[in-house]
PDB file of N, CA and C in Angstrom:
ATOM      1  N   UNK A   1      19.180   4.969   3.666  1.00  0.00           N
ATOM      2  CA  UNK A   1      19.516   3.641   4.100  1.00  0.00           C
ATOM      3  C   UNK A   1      19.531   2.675   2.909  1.00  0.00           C
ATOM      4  N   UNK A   2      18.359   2.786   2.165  1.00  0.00           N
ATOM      5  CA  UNK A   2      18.197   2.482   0.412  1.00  0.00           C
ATOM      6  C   UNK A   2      19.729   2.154   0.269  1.00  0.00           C
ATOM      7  N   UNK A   3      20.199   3.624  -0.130  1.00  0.00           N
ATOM      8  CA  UNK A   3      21.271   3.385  -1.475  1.00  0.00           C
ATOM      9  C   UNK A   3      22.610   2.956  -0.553  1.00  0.00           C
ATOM     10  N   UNK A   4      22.961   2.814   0.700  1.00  0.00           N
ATOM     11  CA  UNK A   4      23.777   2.098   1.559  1.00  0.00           C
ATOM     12  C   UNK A   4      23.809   0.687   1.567  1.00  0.00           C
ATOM     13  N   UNK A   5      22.550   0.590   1.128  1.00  0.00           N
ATOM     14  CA  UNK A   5      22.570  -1.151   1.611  1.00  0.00           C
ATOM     15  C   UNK A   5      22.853  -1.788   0.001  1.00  0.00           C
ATOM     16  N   UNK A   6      22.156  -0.957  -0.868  1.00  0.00           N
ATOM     17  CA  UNK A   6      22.562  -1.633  -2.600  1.00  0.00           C
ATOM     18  C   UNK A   6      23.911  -1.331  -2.575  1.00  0.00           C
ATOM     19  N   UNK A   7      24.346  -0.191  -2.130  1.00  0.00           N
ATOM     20  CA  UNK A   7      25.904   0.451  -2.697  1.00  0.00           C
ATOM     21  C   UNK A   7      26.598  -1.303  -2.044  1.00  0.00           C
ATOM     22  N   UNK A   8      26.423  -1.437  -0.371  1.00  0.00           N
ATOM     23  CA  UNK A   8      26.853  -2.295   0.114  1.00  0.00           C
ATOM     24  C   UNK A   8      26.881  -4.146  -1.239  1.00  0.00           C
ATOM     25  N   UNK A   9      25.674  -4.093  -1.482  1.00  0.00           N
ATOM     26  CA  UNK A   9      25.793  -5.144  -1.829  1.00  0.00           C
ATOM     27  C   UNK A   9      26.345  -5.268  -3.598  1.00  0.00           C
ATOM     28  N   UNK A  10      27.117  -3.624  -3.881  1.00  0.00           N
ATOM     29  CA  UNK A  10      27.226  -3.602  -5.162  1.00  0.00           C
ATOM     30  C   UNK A  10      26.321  -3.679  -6.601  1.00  0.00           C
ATOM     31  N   UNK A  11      25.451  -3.026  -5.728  1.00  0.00           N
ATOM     32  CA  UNK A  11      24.074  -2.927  -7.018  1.00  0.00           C
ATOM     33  C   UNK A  11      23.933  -1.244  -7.370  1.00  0.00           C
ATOM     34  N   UNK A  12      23.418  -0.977  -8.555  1.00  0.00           N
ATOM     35  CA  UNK A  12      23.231   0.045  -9.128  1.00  0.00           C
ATOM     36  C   UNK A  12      21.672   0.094  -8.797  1.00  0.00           C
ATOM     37  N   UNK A  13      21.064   1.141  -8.537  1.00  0.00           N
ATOM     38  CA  UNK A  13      19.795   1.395  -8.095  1.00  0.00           C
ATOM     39  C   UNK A  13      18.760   1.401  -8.996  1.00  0.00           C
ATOM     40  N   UNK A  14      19.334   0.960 -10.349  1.00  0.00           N
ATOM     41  CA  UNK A  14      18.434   0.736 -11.326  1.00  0.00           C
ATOM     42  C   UNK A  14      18.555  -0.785 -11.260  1.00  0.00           C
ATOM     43  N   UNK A  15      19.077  -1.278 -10.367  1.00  0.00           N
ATOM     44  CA  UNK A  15      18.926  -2.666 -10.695  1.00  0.00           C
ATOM     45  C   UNK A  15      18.194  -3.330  -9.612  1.00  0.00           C
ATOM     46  N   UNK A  16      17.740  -2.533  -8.369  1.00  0.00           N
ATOM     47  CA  UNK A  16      16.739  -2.615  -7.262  1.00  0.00           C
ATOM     48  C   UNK A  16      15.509  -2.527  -6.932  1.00  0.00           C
ATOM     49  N   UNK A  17      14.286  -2.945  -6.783  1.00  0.00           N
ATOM     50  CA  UNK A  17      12.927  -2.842  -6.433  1.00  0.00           C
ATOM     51  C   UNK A  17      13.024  -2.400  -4.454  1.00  0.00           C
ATOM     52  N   UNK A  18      12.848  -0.995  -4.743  1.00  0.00           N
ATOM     53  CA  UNK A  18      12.217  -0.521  -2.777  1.00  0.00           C
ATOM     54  C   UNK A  18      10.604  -0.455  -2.751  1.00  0.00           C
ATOM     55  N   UNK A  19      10.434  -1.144  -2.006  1.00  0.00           N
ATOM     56  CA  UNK A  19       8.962  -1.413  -1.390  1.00  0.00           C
ATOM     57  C   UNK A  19       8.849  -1.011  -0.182  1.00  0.00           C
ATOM     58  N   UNK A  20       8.028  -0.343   0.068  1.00  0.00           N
ATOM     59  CA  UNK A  20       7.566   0.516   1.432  1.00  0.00           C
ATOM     60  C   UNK A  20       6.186   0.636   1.384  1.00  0.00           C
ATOM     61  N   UNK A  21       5.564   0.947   2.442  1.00  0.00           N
ATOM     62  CA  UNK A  21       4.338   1.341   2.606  1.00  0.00           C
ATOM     63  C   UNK A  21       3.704   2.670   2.907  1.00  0.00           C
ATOM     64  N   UNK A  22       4.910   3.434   3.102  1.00  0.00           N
ATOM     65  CA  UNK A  22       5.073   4.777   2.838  1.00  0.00           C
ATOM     66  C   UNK A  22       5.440   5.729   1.653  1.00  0.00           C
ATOM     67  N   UNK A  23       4.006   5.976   0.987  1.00  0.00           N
ATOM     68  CA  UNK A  23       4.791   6.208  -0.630  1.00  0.00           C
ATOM     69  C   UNK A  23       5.545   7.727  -0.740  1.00  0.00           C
ATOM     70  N   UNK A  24       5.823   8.224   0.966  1.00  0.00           N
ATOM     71  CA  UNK A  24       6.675   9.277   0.425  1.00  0.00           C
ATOM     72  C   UNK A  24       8.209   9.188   0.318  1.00  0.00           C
ATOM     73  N   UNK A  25       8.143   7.409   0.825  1.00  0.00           N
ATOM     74  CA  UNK A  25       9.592   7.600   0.608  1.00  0.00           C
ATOM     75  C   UNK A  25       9.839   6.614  -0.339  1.00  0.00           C
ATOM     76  N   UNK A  26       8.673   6.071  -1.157  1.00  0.00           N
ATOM     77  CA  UNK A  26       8.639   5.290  -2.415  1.00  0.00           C
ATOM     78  C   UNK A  26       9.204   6.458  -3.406  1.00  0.00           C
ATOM     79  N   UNK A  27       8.389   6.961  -2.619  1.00  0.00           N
ATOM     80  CA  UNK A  27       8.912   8.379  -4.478  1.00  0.00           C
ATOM     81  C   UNK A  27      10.282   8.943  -4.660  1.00  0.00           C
ATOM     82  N   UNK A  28      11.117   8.926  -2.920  1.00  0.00           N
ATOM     83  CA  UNK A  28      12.177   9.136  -2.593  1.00  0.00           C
ATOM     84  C   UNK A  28      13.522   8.189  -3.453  1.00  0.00           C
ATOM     85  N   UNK A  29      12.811   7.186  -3.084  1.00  0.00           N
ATOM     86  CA  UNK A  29      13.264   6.069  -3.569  1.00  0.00           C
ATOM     87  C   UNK A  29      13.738   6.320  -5.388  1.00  0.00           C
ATOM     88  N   UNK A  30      12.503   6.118  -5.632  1.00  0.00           N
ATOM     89  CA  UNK A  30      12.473   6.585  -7.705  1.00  0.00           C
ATOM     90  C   UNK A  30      13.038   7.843  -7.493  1.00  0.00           C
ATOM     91  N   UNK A  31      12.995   9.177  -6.753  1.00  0.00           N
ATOM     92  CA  UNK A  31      13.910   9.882  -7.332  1.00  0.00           C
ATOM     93  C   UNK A  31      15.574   9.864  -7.026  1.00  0.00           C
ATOM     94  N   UNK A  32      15.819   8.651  -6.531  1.00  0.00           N
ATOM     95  CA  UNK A  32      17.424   8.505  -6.541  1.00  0.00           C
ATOM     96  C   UNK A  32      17.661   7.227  -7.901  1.00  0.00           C
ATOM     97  N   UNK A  33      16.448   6.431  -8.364  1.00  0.00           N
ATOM     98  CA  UNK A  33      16.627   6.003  -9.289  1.00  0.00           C
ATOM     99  C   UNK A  33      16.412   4.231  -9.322  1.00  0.00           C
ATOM    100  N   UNK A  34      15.474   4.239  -7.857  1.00  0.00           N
ATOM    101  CA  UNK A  34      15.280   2.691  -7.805  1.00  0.00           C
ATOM    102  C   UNK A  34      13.995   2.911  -8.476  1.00  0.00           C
ATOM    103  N   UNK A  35      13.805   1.438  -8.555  1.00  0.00           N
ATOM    104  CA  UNK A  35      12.802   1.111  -8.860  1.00  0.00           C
ATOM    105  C   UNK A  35      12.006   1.300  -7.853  1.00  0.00           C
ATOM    106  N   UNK A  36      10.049   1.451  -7.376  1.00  0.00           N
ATOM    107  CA  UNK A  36       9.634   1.281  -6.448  1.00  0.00           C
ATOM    108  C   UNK A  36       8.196   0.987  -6.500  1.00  0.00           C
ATOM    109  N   UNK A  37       7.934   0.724  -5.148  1.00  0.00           N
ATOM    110  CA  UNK A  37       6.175   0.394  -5.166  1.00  0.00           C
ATOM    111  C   UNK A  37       5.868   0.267  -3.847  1.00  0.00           C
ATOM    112  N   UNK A  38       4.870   1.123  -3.989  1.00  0.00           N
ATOM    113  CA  UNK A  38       4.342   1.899  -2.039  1.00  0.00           C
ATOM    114  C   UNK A  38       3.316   0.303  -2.275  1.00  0.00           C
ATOM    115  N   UNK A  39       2.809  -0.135  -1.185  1.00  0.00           N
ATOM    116  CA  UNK A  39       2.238  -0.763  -1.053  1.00  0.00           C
ATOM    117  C   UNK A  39       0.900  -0.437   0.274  1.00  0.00           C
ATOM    118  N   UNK A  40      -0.369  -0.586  -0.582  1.00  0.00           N
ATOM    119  CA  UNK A  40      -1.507   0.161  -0.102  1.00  0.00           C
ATOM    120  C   UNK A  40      -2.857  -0.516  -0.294  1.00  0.00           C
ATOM    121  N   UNK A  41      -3.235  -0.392   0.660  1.00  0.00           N
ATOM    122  CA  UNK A  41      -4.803  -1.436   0.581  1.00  0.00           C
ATOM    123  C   UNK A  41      -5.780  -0.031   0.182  1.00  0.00           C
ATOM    124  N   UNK A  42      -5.366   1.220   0.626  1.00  0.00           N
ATOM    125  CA  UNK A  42      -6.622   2.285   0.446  1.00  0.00           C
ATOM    126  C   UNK A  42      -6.041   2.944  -1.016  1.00  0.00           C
ATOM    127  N   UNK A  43      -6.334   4.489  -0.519  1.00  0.00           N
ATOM    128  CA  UNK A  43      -6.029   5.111  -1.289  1.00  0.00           C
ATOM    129  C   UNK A  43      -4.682   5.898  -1.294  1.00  0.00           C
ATOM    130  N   UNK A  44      -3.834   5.723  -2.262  1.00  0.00           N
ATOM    131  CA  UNK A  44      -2.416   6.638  -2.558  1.00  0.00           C
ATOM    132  C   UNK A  44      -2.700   7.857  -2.287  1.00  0.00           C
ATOM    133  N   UNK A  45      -2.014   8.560  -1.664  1.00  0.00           N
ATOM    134  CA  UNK A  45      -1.747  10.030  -1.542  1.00  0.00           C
ATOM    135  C   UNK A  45      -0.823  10.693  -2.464  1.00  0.00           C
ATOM    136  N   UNK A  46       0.268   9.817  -2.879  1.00  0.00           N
ATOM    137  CA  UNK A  46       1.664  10.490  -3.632  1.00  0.00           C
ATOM    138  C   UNK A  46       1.629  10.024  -4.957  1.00  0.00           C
ATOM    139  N   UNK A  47       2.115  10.654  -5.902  1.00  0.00           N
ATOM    140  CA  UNK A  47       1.769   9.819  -7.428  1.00  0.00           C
ATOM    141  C   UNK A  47       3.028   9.143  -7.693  1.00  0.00           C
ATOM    142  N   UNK A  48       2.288   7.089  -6.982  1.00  0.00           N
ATOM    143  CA  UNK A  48       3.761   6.689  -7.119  1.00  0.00           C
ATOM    144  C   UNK A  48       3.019   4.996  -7.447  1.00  0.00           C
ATOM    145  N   UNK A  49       3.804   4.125  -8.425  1.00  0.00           N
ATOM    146  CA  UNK A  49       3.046   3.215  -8.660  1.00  0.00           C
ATOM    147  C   UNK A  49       2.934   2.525  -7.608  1.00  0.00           C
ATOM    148  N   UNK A  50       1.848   1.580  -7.171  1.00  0.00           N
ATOM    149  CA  UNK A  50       1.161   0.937  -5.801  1.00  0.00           C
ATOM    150  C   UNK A  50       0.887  -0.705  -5.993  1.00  0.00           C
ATOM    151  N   UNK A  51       1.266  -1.369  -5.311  1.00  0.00           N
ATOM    152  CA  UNK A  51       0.661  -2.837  -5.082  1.00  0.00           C
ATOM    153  C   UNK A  51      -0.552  -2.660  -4.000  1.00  0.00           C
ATOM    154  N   UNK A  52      -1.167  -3.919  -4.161  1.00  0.00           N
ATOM    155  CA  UNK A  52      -1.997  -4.285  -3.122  1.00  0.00           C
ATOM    156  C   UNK A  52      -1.406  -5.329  -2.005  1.00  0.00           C
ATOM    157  N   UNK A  53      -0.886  -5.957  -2.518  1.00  0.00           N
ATOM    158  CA  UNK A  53      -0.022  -7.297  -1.672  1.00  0.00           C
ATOM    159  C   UNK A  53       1.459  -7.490  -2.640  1.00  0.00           C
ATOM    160  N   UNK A  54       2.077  -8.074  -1.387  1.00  0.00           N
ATOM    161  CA  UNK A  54       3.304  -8.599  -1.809  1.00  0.00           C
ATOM    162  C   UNK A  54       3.864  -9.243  -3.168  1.00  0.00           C
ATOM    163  N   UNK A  55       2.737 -10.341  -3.047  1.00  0.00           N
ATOM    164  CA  UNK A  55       1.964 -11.198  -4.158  1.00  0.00           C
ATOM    165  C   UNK A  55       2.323 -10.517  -5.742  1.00  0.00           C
ATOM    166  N   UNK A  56       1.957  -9.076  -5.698  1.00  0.00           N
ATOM    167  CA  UNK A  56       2.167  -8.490  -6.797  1.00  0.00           C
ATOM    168  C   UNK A  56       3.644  -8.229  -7.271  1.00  0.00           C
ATOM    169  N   UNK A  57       4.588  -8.141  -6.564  1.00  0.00           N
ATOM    170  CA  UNK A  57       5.585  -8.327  -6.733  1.00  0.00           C
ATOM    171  C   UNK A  57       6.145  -9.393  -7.605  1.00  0.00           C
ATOM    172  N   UNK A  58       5.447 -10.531  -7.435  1.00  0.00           N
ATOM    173  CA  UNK A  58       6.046 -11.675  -8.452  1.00  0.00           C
ATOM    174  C   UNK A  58       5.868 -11.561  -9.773  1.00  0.00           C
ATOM    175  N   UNK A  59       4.382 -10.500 -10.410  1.00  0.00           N
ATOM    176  CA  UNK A  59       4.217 -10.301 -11.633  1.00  0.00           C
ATOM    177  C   UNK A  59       5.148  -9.511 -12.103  1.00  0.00           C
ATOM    178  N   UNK A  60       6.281  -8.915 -11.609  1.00  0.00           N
ATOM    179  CA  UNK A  60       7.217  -7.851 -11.900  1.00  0.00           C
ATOM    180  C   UNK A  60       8.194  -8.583 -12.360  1.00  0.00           C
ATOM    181  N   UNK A  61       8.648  -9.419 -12.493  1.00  0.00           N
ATOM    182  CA  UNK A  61       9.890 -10.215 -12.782  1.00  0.00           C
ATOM    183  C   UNK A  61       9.706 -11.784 -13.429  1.00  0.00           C
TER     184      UNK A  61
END
């Protein structure tokens, strides 16, 4: 659904941040070539970089 909606809006997937809270499809995500970040108050299961809050997002850019 990812790369449908960038393709849609004419973005290259290196030029996208996917945020989910499911980091198995965070990792899904990086392996088609977005950028990503599972977002998690506990502990990660998948080796994929993690926020705590949204919030963290703004230090990215």
């Amino acid at each position: 659904m990812y790369y449908h909606a960038s393709a849609a809006l004419e973005l290259a997937p290196e030029q996208c941040l996917f945020v989910d809270d499911d980091p198995a499809l965070v990792a899904a995500a990086i392996g088609l070539g977005y950028a990503g970040r599972a977002v998690c108050r506990g502990s990660v299961t998948a080796d994929v970089p993690s926020i705590a809050s949204l919030a963290e997002l703004l230090d990215l850019f």
